[in-house]
Protein backbone atom coordinates (compact mmCIF):
# COMPACT_ATOMS: atom_id res chain seq x y z
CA UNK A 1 19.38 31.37 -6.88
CA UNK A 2 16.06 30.84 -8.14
CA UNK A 3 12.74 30.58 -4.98
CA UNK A 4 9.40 29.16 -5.37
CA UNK A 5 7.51 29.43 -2.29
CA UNK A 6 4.27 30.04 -0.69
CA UNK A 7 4.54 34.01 0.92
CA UNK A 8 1.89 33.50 3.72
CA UNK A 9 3.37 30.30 5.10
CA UNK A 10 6.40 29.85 7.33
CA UNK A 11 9.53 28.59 4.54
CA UNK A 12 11.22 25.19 5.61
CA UNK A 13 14.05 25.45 2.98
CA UNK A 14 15.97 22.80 1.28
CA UNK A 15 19.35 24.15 -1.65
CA UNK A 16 19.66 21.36 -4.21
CA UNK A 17 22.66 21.79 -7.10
CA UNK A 18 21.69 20.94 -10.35
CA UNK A 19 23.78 21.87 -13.44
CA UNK A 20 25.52 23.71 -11.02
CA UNK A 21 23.17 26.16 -9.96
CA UNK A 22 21.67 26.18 -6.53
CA UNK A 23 18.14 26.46 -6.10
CA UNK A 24 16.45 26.35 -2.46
CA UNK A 25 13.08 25.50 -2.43
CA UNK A 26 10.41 26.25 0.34
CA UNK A 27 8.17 22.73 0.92
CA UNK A 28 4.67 24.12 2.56
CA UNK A 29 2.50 21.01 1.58
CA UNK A 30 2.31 20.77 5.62
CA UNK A 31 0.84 24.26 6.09
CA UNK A 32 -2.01 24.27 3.74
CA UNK A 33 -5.17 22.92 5.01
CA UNK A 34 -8.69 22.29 3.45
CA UNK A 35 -11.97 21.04 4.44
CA UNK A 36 -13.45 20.05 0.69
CA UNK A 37 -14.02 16.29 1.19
CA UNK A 38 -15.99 15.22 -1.99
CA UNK A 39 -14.13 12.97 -4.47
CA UNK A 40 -15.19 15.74 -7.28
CA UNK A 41 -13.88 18.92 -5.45
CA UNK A 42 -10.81 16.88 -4.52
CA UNK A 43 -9.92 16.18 -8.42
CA UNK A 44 -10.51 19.54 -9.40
CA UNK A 45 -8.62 20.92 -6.31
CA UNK A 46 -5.13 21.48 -5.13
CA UNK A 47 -6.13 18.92 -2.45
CA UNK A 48 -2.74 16.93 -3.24
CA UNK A 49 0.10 17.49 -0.25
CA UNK A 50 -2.42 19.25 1.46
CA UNK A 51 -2.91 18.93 5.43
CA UNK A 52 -6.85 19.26 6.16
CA UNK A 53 -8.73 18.72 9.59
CA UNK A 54 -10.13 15.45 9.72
CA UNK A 55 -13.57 14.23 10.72
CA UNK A 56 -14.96 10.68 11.16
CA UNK A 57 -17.55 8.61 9.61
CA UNK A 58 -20.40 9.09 11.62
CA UNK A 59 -20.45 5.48 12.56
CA UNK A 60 -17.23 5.95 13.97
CA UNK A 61 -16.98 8.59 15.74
CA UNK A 62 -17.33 6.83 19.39
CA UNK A 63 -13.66 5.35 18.35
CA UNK A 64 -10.59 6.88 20.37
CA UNK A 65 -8.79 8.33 19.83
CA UNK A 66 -10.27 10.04 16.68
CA UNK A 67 -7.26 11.95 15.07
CA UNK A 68 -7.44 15.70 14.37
CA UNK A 69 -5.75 16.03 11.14
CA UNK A 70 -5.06 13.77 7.58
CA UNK A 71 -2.66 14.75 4.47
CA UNK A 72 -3.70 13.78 1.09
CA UNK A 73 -1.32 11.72 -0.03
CA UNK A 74 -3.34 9.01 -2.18
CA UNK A 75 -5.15 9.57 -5.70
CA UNK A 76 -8.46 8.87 -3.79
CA UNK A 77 -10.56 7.98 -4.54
CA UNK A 78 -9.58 5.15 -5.97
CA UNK A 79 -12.09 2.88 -8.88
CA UNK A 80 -14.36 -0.06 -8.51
CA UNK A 81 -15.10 -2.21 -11.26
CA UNK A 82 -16.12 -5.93 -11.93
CA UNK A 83 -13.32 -8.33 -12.82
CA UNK A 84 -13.74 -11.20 -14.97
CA UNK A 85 -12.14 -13.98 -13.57
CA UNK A 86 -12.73 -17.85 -14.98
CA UNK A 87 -13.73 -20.22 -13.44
CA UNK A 88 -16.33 -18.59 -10.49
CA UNK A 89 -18.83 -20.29 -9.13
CA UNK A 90 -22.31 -19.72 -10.08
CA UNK A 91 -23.19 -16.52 -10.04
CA UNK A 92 -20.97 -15.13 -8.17
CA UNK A 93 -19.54 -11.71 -9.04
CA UNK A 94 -16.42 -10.51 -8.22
CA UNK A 95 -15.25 -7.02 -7.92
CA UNK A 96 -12.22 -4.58 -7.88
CA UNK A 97 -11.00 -2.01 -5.64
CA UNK A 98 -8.23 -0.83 -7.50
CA UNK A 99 -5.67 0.79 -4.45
CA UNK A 100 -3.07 -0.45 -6.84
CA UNK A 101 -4.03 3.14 -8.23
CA UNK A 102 -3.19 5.21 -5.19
CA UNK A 103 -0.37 6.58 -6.72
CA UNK A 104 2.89 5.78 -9.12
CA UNK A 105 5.27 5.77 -6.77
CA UNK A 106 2.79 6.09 -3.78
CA UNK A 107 1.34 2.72 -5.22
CA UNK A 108 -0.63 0.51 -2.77
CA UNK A 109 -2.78 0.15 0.46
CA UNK A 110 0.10 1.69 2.49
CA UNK A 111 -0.91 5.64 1.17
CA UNK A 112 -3.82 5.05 3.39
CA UNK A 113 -2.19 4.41 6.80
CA UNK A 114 0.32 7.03 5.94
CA UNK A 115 -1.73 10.10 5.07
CA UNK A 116 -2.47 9.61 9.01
CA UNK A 117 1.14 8.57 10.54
CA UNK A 118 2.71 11.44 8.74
CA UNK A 119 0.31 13.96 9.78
CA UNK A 120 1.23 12.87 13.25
CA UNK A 121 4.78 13.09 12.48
CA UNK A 122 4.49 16.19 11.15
CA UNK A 123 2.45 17.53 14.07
CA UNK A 124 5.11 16.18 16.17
CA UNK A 125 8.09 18.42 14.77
CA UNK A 126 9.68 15.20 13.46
CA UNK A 127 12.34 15.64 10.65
CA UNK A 128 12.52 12.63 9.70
CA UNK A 129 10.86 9.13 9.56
CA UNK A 130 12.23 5.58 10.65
CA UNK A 131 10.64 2.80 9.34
CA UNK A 132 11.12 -1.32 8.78
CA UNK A 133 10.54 -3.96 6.47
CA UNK A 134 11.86 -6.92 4.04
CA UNK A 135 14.17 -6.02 1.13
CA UNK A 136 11.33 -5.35 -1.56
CA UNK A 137 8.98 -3.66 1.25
CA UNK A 138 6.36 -1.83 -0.59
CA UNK A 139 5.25 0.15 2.66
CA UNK A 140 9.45 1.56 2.97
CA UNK A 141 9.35 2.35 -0.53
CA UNK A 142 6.01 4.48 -0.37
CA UNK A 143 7.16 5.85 3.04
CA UNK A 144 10.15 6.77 1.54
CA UNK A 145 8.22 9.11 -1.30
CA UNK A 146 5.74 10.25 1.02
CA UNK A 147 8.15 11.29 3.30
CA UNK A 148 10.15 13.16 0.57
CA UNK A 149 7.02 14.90 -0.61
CA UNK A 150 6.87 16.35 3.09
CA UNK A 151 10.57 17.14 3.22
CA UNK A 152 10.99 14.77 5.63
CA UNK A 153 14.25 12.41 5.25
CA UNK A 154 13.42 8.54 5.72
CA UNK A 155 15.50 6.15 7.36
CA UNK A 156 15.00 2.50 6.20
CA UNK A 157 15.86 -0.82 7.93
CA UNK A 158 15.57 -3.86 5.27
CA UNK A 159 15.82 -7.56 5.85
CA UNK A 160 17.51 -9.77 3.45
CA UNK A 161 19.68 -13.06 3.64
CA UNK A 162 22.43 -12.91 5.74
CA UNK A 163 25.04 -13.83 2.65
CA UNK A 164 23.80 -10.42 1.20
CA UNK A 165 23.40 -8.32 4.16
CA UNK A 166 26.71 -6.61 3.69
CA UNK A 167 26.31 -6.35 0.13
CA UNK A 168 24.97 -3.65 -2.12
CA UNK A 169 20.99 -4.77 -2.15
CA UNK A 170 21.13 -3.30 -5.98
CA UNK A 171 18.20 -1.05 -7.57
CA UNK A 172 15.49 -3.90 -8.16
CA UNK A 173 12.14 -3.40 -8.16
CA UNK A 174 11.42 -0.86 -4.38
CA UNK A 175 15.04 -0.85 -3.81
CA UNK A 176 14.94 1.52 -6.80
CA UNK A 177 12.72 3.96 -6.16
CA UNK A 178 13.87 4.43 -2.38
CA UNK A 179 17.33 4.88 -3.37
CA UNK A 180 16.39 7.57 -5.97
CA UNK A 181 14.60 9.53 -3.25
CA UNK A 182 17.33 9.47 -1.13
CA UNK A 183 16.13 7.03 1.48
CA UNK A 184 19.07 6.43 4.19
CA UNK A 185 19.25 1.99 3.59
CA UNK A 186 20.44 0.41 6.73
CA UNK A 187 20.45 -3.74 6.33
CA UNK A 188 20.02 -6.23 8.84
CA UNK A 189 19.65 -9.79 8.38
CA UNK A 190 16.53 -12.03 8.96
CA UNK A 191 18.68 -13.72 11.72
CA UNK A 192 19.18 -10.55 13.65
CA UNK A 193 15.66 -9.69 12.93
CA UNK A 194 14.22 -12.21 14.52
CA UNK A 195 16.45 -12.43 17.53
CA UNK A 196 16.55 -8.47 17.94
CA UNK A 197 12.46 -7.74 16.70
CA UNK A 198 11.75 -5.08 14.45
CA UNK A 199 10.61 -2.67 17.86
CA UNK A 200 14.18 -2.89 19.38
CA UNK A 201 15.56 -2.24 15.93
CA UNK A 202 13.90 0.71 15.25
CA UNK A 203 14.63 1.79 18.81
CA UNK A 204 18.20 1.02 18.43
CA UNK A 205 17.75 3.99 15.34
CA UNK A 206 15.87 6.43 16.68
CA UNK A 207 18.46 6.60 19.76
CA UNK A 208 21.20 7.36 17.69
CA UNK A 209 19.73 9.64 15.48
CA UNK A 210 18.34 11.60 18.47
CA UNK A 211 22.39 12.01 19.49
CA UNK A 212 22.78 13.29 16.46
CA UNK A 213 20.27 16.25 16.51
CA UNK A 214 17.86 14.62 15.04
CA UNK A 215 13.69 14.54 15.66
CA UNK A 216 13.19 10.76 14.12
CA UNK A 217 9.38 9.56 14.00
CA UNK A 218 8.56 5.43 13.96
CA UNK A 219 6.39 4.02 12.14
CA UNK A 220 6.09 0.30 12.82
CA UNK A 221 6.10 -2.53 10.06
CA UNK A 222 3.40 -2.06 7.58
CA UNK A 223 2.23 1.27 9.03
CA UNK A 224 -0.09 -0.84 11.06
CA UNK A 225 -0.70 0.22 14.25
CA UNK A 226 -3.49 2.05 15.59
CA UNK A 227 -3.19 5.30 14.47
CA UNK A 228 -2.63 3.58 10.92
CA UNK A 229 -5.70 1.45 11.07
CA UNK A 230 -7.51 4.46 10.21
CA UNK A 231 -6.75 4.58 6.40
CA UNK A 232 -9.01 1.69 5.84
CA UNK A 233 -11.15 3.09 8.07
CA UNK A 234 -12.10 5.65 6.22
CA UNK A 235 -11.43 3.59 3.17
CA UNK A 236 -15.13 1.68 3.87
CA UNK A 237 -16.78 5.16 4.11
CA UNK A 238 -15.03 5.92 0.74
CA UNK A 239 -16.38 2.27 -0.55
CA UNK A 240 -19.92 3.60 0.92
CA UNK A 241 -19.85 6.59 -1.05
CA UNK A 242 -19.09 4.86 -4.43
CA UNK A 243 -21.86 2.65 -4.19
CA UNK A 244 -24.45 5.21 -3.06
CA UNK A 245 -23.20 7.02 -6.52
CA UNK A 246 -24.39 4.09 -8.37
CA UNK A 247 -27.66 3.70 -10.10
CA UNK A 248 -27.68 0.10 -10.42
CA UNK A 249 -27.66 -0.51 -6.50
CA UNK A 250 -24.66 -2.93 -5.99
CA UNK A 251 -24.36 -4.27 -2.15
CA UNK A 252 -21.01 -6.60 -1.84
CA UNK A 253 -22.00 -9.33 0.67
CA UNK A 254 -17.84 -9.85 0.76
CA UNK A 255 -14.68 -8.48 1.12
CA UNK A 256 -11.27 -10.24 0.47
CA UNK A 257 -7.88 -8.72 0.76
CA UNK A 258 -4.10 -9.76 1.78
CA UNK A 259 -2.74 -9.87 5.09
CA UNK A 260 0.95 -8.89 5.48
CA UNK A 261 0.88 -6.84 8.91
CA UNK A 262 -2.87 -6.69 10.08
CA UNK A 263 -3.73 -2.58 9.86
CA UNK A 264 -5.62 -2.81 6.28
CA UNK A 265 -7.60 -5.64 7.64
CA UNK A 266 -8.09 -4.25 11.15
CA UNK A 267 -9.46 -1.05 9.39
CA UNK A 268 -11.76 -2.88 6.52
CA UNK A 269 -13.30 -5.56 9.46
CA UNK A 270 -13.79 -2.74 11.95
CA UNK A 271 -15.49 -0.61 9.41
CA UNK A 272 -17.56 -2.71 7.54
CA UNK A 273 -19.16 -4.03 10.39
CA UNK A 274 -19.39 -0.38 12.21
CA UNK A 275 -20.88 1.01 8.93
CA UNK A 276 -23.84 0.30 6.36
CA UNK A 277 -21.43 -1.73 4.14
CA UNK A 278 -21.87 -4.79 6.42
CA UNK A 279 -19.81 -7.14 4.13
CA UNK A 280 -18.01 -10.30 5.42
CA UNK A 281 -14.42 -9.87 5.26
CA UNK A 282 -11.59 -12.60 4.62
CA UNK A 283 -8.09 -11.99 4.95
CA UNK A 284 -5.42 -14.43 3.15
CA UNK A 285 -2.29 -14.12 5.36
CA UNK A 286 0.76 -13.96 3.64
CA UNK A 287 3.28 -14.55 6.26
CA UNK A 288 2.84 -15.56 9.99
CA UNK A 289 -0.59 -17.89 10.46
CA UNK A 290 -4.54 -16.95 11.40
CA UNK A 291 -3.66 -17.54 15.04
CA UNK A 292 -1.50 -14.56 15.13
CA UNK A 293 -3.19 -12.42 13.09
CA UNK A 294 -6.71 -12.73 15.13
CA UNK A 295 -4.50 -11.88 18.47
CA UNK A 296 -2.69 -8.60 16.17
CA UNK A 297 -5.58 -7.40 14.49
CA UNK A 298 -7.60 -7.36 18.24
CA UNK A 299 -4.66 -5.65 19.79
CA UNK A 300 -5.25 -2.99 16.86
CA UNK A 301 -9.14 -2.74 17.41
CA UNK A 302 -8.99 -2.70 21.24
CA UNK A 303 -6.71 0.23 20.93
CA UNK A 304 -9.65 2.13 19.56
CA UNK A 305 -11.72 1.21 22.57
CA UNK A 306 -13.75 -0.71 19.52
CA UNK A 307 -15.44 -2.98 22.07
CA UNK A 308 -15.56 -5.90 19.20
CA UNK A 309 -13.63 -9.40 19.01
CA UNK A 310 -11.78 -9.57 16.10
CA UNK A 311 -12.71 -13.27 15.29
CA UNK A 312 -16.85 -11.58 14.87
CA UNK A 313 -15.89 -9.60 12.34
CA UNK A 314 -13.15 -10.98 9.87
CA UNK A 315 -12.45 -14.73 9.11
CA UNK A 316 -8.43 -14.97 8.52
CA UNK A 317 -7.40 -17.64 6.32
CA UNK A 318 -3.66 -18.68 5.46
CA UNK A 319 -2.12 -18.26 1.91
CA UNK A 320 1.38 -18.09 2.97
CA UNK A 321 2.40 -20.90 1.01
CA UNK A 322 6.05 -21.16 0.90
CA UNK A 323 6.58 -18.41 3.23
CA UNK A 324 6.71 -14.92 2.71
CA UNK A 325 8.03 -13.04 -0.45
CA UNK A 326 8.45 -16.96 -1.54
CA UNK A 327 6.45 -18.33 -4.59
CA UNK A 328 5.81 -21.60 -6.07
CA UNK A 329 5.48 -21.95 -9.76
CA UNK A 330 2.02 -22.39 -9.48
CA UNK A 331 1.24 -19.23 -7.90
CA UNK A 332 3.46 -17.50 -9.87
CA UNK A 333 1.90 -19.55 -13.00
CA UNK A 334 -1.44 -18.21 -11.75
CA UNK A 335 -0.38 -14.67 -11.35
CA UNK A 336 0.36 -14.38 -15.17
CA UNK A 337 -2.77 -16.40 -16.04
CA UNK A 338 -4.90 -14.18 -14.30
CA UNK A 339 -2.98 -11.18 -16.15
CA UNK A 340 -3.34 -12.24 -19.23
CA UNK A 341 -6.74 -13.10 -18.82
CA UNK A 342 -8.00 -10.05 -17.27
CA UNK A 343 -5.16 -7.17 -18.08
CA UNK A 344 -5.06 -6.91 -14.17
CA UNK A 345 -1.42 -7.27 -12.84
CA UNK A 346 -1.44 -8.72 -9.21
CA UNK A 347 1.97 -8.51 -7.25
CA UNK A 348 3.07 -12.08 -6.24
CA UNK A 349 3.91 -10.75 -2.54
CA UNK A 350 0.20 -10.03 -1.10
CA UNK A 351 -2.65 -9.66 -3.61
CA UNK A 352 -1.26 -12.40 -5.66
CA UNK A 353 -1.45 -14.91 -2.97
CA UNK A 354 -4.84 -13.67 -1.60
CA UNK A 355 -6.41 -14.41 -5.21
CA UNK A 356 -4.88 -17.21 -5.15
CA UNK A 357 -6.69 -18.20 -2.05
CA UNK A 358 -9.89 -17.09 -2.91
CA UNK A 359 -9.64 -19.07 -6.16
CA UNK A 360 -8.46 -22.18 -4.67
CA UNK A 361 -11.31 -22.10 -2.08
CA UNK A 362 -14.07 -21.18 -4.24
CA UNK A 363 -13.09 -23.68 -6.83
CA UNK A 364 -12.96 -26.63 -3.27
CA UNK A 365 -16.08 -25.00 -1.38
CA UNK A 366 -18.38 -23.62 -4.48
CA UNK A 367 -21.29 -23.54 -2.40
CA UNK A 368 -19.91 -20.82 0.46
CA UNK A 369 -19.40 -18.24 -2.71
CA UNK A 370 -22.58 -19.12 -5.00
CA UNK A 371 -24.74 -16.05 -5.75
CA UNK A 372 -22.13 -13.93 -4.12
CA UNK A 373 -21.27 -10.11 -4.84
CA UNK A 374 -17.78 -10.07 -3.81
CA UNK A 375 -15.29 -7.11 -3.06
CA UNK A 376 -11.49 -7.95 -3.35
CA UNK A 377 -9.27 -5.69 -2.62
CA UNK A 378 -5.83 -5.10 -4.93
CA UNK A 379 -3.25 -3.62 -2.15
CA UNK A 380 -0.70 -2.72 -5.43
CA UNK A 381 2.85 -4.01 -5.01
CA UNK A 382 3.81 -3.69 -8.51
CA UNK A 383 7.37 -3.45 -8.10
CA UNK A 384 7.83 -6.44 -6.02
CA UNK A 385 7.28 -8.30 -9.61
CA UNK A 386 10.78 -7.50 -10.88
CA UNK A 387 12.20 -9.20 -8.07
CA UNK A 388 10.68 -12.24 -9.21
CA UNK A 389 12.10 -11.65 -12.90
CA UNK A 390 14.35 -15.00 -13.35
CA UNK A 391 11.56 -16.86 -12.15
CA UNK A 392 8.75 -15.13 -14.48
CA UNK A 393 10.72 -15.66 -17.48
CA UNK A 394 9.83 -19.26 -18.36
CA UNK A 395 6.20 -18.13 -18.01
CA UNK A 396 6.07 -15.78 -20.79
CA UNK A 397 8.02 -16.89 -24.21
CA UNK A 398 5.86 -15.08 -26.60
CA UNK A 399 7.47 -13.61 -28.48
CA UNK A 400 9.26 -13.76 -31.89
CA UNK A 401 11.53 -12.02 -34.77
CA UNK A 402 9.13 -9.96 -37.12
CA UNK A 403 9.18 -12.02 -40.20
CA UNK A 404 9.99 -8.52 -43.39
CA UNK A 405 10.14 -9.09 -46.94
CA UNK A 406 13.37 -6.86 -48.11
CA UNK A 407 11.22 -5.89 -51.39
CA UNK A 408 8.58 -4.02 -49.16
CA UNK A 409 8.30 0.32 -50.21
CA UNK A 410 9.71 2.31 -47.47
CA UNK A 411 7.06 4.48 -46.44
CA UNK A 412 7.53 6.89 -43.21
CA UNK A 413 5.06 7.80 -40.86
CA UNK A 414 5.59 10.50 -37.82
CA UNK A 415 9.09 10.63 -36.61
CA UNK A 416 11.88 8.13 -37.72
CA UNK A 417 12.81 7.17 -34.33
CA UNK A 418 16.26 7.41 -35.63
């Protein structure tokens, strides 16, 4: 039986078999805490896992309630860089704020809500985490890792049709990755879903798990709920902080990201216009419409005692298309254009249809983005992209059968590879 703990914290152990020898293991990423906040001392720290007081921007510290501790959970922070796109109008710049980065498994905008929703949980005595979403969620599958890093179990409830709700859902794309970290799947179908809403049906959860011993925490669709809303929060001061390093004095007059659930753009609207950043922000929704999202994202901000109306400080713009998680060959077209173009990889889910957006609209109103310095904001998603496989495979037929004359010398480099 082999131990590798940390002596001066209190051990919350966990066996595992492998090869048939027992190890337990002592998880105390929730007992060590630090105060070092600068992106240098963080990258040469053990700042990863790590639970650390937290303080606000100073522009935001008259929000409530302010909360008292963060983990590190996200490579933060994350890089900045100019992407050429075709096709702009003139001279406009746009930008990259690569949260696609966050992490391998922990890809994505959702690190940032959770490094506050799981110190809560934590604080809370919780043993284990509930959360909802659509088959290919990218906020269950990085719950689902964070929550493992934590030793914390995760209990996940994914939509999908209701002809494969009682169905294995398979190992594509998040599906994957969850079910290698041991995430408990429960399925419902989008019927149920909508008649039942994703509150009652965590609800439903948390009840029976409570009979059963357990100390479940929620966390709501997206991460997005107040509490949540503070990862982009104190992604603007991050933003802030990477242009004040900067000799060349960049100011980004605009900000465009996906909407899929409202937190990341309740956090980037609220503090852009709290801080010195003072950019514009637009918000592509992906699923729902503008109407709701305006009404969501104010419900967010209000419970922050933010005094602001949402429609002053983000304009919310619809890319849904199809409908959610649904393409049409032209954005998916697009997606792979814009890859091969720039090496960037959007996921055809969120940041894929918010480039979209911005494209179409700059390329119909040129004039609104001339002489703009704009910010957009890649939320990852990554995996979603294999779920879209059959329908990416027409898109990119380049390849072909290396074309060797038999009468070429054999001549080896390093390793045969067979």
């Amino acid at each position: 039986m082999l131990w590798s703990c940390n002596p001066t914290a209190i051990p919350l152990n966990r066996s595992i078999t492998l090869f048939g020898r027992t190890r337990v293991y002592c998880f105390q990423s929730h007992t060590m805490e630090t105060n070092d906040e600068t992106p240098k001392a963080k990258a040469l720290s053990f700042d990863f896992l790590s639970k650390k007081p937290y303080s606000p921007p100073s522009w935001g510290s008259h929000l409530k309630p302010i909360p008292s501790h963060v983990f590190s959970l996200g490579h933060l922070p994350t890089p900045i860089h100019r992407w050429n796109l075709p096709n702009l109008p003139q001279n406009t710049e746009v930008w990259l704020k690569r949260d696609d980065l966050s992490g391998m498994q922990l890809s994505g905008n959702k690190v940032r809500k959770l490094e506050f929703l799981l110190a809560e949980a934590v604080a809370q005595g919780a043993d284990c985490i509930i959360t909802i979403g659509g088959i290919q969620s990218n906020h269950c599958r990085a719950t689902a890792v964070a929550a493992k890093y934590l030793n914390l179990d995760s209990y996940l409830i994914l939509r999908t049709s209701k002809l494969l709700v009682d169905k294995d859902p398979g190992l594509t794309g998040n599906l994957l990755v969850e079910r290698f970290v041991g995430a408990h799947i429960q399925l419902i179908s989008k019927e149920e879903y909508a008649k039942i809403g994703s509150v009652a049906l965590t609800n439903v959860l948390k009840e029976q798990l409570l009979k059963g011993g357990r100390k479940p925490y929620v966390i709501p669709v997206g991460g997005s709920n107040s509490l949540g809303t503070w990862g982009y929060i104190e992604a603007i001061r991050e933003i802030e902080q990477q242009l004040q390093a900067r000799s060349n004095g960049v100011k980004f007059d605009d900000i465009v990201v996906a909407c899929g659930s409202g937190g990341t753009v309740a956090g980037l609207s609220l503090g852009s216009w709290l801080g010195a950043l003072n950019a514009k922000v637009h918000a592509f929704c992906v699923c729902d419409d503008p109407i709701y999202f305006y009404d969501f994202v104010q419900g967010l901000i209000d419970g922050l005692q933010a005094g602001v109306d949402a429609r002053d400080i983000v304009s919310i713009l619809n890319a849904k298309g199809l409908g959610y998680a649904i393409n049409t060959s032209e954005e998916l077209k697009f997606v792979k254009e814009i890859a091969e173009a720039t090496g960037v990889v959007l996921d055809p889910v969120y940041s894929g249809k918010a480039a979209y957006g911005m494209m179409k609209d700059m390329a119909e109103n040129p004039k609104k983005w001339e002489g703009r310095k704009v910010l957009f904001i890649h939320t990852g998603g990554l995996f979603g992209l294999f779920d879209k496989v059959d329908q990416m495979a027409p898109l990119v037929g380049n390849w072909h059968r290396m074309d060797v004359n038999e009468s070429i010398p054999r001549k080896d480099g390093v390793g045969k590879m067979f």
